[in-house]
N, C-alpha and C. Protein backbone atom coordinates (compact mmCIF):
# COMPACT_ATOMS: atom_id res chain seq x y z
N UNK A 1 0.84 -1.17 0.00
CA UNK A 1 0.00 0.00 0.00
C UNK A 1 0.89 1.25 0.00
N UNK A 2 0.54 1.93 -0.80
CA UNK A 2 1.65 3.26 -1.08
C UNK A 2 0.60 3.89 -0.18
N UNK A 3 1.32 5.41 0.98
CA UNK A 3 1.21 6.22 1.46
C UNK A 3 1.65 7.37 1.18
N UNK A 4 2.65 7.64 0.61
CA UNK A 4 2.90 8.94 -0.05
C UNK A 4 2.19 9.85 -0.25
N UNK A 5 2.10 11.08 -0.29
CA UNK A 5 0.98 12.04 -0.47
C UNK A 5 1.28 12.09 -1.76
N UNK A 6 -0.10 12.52 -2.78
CA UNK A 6 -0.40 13.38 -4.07
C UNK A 6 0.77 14.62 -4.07
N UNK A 7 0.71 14.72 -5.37
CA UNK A 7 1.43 15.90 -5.17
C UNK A 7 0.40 17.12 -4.79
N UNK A 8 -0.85 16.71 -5.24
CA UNK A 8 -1.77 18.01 -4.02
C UNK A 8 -1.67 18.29 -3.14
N UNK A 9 -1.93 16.72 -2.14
CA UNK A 9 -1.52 16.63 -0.67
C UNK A 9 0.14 17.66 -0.56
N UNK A 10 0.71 17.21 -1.30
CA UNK A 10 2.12 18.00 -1.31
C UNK A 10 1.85 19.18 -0.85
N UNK A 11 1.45 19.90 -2.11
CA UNK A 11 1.16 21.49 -2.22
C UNK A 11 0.64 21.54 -1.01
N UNK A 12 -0.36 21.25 -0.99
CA UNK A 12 -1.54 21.77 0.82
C UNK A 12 -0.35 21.82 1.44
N UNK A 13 0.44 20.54 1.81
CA UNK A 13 1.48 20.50 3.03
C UNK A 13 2.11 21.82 3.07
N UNK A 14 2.95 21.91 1.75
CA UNK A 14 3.44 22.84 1.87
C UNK A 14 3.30 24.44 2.17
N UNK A 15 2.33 24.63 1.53
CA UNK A 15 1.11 25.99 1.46
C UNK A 15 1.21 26.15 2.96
N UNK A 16 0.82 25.38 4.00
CA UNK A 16 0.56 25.57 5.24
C UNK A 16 1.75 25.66 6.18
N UNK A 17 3.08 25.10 5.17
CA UNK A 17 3.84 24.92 6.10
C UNK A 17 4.47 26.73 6.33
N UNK A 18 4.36 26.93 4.66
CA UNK A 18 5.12 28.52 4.55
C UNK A 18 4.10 29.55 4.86
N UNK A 19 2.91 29.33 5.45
CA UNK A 19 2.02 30.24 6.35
C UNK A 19 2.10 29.82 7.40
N UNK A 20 2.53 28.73 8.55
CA UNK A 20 2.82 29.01 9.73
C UNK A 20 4.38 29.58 10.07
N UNK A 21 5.07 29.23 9.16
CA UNK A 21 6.54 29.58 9.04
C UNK A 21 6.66 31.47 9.10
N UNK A 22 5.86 31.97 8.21
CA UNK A 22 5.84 33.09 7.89
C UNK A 22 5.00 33.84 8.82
N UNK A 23 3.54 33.08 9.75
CA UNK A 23 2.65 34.25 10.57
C UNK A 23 2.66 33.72 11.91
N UNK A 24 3.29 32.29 12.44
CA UNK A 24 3.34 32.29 13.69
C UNK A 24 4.52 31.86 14.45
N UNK A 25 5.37 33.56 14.64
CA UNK A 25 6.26 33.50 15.24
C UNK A 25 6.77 33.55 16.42
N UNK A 26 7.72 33.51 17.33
CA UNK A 26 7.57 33.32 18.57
C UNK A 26 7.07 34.28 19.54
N UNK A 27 7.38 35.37 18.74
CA UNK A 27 6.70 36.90 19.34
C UNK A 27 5.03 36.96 19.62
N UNK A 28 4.85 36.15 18.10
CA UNK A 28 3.64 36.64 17.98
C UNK A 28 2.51 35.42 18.92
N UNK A 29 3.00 34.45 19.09
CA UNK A 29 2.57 33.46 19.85
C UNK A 29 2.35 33.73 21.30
N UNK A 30 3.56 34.23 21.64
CA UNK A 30 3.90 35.15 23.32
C UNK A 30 2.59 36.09 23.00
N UNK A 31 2.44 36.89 22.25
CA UNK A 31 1.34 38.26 22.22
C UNK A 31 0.00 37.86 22.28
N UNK A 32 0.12 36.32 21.95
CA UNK A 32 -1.65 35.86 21.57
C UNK A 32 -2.18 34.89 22.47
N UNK A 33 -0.94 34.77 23.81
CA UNK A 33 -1.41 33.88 25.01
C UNK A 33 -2.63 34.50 25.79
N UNK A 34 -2.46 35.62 25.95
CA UNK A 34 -4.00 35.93 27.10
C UNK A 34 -5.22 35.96 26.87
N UNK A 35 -5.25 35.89 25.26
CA UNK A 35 -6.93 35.07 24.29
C UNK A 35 -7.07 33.89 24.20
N UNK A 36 -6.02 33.32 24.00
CA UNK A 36 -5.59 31.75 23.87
C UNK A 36 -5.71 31.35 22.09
N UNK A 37 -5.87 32.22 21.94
CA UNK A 37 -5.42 32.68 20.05
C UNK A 37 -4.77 33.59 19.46
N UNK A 38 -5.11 33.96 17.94
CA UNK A 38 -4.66 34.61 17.55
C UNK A 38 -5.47 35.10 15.97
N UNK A 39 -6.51 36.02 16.04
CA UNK A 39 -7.38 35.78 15.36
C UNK A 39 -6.79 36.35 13.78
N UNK A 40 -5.75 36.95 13.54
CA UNK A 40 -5.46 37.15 12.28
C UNK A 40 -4.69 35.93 11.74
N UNK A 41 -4.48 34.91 12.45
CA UNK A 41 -3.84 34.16 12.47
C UNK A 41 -5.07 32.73 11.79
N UNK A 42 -5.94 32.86 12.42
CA UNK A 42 -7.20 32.36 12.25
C UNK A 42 -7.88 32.65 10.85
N UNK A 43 -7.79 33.61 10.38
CA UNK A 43 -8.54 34.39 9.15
C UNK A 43 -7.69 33.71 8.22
N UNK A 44 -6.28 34.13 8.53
CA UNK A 44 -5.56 33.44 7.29
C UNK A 44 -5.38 31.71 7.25
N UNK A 45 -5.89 31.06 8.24
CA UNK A 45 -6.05 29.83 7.94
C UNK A 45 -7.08 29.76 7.47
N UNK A 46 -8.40 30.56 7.36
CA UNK A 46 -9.51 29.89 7.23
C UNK A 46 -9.58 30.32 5.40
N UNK A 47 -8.88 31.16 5.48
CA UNK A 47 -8.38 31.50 3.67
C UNK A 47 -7.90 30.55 2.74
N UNK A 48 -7.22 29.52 3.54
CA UNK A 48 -5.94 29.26 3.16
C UNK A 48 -6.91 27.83 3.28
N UNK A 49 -7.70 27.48 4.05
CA UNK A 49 -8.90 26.07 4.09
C UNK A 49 -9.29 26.66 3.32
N UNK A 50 -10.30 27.54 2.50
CA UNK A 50 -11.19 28.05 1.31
C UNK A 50 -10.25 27.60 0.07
N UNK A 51 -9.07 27.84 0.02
CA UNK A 51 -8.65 27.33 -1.29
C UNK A 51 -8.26 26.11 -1.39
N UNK A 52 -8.10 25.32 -0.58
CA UNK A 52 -7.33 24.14 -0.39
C UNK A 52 -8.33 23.10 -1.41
N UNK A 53 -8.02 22.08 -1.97
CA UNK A 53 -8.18 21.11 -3.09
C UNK A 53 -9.24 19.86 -2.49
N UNK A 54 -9.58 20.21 -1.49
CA UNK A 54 -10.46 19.19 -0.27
C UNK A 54 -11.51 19.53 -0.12
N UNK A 55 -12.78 18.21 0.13
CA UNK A 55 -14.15 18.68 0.80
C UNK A 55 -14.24 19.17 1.80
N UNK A 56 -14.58 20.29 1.96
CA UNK A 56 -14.72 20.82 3.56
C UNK A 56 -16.56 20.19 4.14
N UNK A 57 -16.01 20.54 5.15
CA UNK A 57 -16.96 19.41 5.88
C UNK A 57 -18.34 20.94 6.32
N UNK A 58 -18.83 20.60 6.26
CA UNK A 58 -20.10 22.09 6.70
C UNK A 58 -21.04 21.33 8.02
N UNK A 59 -20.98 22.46 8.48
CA UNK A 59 -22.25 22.16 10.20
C UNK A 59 -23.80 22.47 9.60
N UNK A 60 -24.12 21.91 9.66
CA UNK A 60 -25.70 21.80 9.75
C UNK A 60 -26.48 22.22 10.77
N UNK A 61 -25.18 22.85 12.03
CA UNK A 61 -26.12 23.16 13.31
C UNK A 61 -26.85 24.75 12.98
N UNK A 62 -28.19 25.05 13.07
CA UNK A 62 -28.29 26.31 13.10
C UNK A 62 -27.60 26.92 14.43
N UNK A 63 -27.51 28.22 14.42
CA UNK A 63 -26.91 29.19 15.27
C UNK A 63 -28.01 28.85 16.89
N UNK A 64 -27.34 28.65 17.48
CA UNK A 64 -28.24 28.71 19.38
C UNK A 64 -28.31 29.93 19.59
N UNK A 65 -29.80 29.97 20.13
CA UNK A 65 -30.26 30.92 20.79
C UNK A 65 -29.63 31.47 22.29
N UNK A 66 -29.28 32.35 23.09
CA UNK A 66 -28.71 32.58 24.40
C UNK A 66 -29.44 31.74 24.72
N UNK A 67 -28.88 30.77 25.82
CA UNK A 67 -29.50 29.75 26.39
C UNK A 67 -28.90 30.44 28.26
N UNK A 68 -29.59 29.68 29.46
CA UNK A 68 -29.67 29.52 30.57
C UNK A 68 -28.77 28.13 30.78
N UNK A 69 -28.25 28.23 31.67
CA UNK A 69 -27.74 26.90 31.80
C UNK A 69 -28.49 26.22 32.55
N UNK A 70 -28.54 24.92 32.65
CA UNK A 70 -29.24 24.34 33.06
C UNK A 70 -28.89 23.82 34.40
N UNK A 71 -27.92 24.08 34.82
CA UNK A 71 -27.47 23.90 36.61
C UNK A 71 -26.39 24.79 36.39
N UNK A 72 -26.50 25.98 38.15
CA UNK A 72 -25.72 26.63 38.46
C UNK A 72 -24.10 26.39 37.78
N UNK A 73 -23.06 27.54 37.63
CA UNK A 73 -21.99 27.01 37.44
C UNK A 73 -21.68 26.54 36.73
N UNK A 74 -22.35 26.37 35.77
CA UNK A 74 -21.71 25.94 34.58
C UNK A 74 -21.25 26.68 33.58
N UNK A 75 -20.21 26.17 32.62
CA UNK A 75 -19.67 26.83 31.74
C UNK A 75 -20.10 26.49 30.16
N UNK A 76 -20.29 27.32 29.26
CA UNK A 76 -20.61 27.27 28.01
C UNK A 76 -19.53 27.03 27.05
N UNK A 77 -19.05 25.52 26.35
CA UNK A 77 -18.13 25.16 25.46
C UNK A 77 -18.52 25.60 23.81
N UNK A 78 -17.42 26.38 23.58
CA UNK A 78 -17.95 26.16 22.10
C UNK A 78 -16.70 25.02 21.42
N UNK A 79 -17.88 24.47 20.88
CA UNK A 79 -17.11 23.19 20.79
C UNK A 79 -16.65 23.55 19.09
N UNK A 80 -16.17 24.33 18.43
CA UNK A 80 -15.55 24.62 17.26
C UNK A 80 -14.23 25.40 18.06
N UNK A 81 -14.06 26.30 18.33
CA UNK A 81 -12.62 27.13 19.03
C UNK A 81 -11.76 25.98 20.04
N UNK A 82 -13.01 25.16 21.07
CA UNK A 82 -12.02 24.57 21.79
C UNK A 82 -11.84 25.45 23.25
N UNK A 83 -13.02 26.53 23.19
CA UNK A 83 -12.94 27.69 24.35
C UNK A 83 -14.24 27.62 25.35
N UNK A 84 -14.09 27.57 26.41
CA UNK A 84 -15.22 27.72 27.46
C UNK A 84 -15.48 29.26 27.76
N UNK A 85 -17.17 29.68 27.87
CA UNK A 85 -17.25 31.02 28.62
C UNK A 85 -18.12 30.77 29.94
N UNK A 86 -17.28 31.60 30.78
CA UNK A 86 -18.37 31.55 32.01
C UNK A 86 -19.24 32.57 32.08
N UNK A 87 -18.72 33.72 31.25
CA UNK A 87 -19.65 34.67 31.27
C UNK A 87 -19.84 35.74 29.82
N UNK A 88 -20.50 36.60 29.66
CA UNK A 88 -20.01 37.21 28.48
C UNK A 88 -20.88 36.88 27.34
N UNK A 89 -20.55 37.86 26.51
CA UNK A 89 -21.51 37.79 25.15
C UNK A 89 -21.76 36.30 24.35
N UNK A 90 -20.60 35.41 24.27
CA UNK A 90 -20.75 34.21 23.92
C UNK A 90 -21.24 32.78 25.08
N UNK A 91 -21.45 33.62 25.97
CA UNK A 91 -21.64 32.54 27.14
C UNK A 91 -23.33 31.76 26.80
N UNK A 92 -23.30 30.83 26.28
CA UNK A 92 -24.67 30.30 25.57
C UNK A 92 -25.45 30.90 24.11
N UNK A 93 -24.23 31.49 23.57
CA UNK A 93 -24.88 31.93 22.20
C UNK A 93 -23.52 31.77 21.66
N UNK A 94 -22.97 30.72 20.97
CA UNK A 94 -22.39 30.71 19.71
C UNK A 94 -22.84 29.08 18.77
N UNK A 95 -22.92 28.97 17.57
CA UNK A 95 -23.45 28.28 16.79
C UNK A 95 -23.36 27.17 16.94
N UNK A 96 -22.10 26.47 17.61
CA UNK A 96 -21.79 24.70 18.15
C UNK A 96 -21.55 24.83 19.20
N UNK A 97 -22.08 24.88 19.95
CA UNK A 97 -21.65 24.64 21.85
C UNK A 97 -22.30 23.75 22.68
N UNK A 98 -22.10 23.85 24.04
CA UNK A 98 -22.82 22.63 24.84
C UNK A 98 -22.34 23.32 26.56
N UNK A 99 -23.34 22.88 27.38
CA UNK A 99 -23.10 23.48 28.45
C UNK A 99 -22.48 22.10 29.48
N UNK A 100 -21.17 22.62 30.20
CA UNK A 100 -20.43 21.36 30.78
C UNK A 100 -20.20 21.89 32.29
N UNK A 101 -20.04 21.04 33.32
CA UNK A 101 -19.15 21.73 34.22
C UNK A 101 -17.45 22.20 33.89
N UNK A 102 -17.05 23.22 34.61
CA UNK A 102 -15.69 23.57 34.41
C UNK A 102 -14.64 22.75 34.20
N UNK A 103 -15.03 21.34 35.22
CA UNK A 103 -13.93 20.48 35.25
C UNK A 103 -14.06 19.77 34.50
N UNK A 104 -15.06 19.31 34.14
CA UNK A 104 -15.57 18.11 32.79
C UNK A 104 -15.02 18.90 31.09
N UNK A 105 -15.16 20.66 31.50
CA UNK A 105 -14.52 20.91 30.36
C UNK A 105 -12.85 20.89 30.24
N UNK A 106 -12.21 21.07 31.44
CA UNK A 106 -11.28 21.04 31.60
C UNK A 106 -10.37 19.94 30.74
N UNK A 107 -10.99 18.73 31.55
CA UNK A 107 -10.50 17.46 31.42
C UNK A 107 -10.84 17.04 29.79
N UNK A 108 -11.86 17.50 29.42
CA UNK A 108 -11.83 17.05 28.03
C UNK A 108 -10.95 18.18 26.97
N UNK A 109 -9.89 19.09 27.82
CA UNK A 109 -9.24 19.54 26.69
C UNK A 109 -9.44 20.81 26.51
N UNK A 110 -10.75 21.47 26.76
CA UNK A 110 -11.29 23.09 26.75
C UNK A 110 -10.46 23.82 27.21
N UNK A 111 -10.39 24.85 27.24
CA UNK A 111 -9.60 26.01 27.67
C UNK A 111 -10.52 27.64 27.62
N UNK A 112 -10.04 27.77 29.01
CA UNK A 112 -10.61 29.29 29.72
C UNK A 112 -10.87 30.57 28.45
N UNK A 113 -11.79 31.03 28.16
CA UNK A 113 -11.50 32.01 27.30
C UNK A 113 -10.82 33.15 27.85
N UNK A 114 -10.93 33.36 29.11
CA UNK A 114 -10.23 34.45 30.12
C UNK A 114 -10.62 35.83 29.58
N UNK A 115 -10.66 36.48 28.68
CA UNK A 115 -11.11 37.81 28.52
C UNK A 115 -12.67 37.73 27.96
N UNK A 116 -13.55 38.22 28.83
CA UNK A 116 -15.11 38.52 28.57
C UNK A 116 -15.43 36.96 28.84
N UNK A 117 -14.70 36.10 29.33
CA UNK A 117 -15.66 34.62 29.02
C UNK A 117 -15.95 34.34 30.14
């Protein structure tokens, strides 16, 4: 069984390799810790997925309404970023999320949004 990539697969590889090479540098990584991103950083990946030679996969979820949580204390995952809010404009209103305790989000990997969350 050959594994080798296409030379598409190639290109993609490469394409991505000389846009993280070129926009995420050590500076800029240090600058984008207290969001836990880096949203120009984000734009140009999601550019850079728009052209790419692959099916992109699409959500079918419509957008959630602000929701209540359903027991005290809990935190709102959006489960596309990978970010929990405890409070704040996205706290039960962004388009894929789910409401978890802190530690259950913890443990599965989530991370604090820390500013407004």
């Amino acid at each position: 069984m050959d594994l080798s990539l296409t030379s598409e697969q190639r290109q993609l590889v490469d394409s991505f390799a000389a846009l993280f090479a070129r926009e995420s540098t050590s500076e800029r990584i240090r600058a984008a810790e207290p969001s836990g991103f880096d949203l120009k950083l984000w734009k140009a990946l999601q550019e850079k997925k728009a052209q790419a030679p692959i099916a992109q996969k699409k959500s079918s979820a419509a957008p959630t309404q602000a929701q209540t949580p359903p027991q005290p204390g809990m935190v709102w995952v959006n489960t596309d970023s990978g970010v929990y809010h405890k409070s704040g404009k996205w706290y039960g209103n962004t388009k894929n999320g789910k409401w978890m305790t802190e530690q259950d989000a913890v443990k599965a990997g989530y991370h604090d949004a820390k500013k407004g969350g």
